[in-house]
Protein backbone atom coordinates (compact mmCIF):
# COMPACT_ATOMS: atom_id res chain seq x y z
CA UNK A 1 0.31 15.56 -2.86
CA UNK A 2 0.47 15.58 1.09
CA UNK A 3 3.54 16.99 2.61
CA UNK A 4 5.09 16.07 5.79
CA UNK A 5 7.60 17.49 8.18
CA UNK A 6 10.91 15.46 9.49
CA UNK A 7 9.09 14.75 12.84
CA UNK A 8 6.19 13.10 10.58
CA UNK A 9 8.10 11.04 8.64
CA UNK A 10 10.97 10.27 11.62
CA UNK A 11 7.30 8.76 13.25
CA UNK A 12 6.55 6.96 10.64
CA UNK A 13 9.88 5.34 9.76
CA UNK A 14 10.18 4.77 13.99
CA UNK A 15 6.57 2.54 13.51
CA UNK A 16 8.21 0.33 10.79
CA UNK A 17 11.54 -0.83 12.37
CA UNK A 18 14.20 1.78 10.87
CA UNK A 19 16.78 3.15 13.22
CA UNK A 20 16.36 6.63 14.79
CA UNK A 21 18.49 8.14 13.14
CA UNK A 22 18.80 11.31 10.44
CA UNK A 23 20.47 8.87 7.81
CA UNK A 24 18.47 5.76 8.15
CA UNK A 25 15.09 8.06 8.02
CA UNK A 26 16.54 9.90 5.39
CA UNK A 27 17.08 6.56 3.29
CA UNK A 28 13.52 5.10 4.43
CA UNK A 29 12.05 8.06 2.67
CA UNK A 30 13.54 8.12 -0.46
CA UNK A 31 13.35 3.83 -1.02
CA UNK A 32 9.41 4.87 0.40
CA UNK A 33 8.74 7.57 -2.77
CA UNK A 34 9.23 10.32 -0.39
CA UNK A 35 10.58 13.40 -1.74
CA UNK A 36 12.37 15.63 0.02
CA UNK A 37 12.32 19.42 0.31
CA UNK A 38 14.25 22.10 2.04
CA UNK A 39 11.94 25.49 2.85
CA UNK A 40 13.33 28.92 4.15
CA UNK A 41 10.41 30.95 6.28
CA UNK A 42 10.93 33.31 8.98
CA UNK A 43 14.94 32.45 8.75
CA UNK A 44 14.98 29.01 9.54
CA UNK A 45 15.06 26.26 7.04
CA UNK A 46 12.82 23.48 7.46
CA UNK A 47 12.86 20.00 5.69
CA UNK A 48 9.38 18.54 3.68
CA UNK A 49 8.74 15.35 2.33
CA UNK A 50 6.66 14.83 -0.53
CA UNK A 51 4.31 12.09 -0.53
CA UNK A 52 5.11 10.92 -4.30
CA UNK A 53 2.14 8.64 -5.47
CA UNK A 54 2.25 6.53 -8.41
CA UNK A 55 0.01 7.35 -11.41
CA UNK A 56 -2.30 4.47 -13.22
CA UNK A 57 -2.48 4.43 -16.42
């Protein structure tokens, strides 16, 4: 699983048409199997996404 910070995604979602905005990333991500992740380090809390990929059977 890859993970990627807000300014990765927010890059991402900015390349494919979606509004820059915290919202419309936020619901690019999820409809794009994204999952997302709130980390505490050094004080300051940091949002992940989680590259979710689909398993083949």
């Amino acid at each position: 699983m890859q993970e990627f910070t807000y300014e990765q995604i927010r890059i991402k979602a900015i390349k494919q048409g979606v509004k820059d905005n915290k919202v419309h990333i936020g619901l690019w991500a999820s409809l794009n199997n994204y999952l997302k992740t709130r980390r505490k380090r050094n004080g300051k809390v940091t949002t992940y996404y989680i590259a979710l990929q689909r398993l083949a059977y």
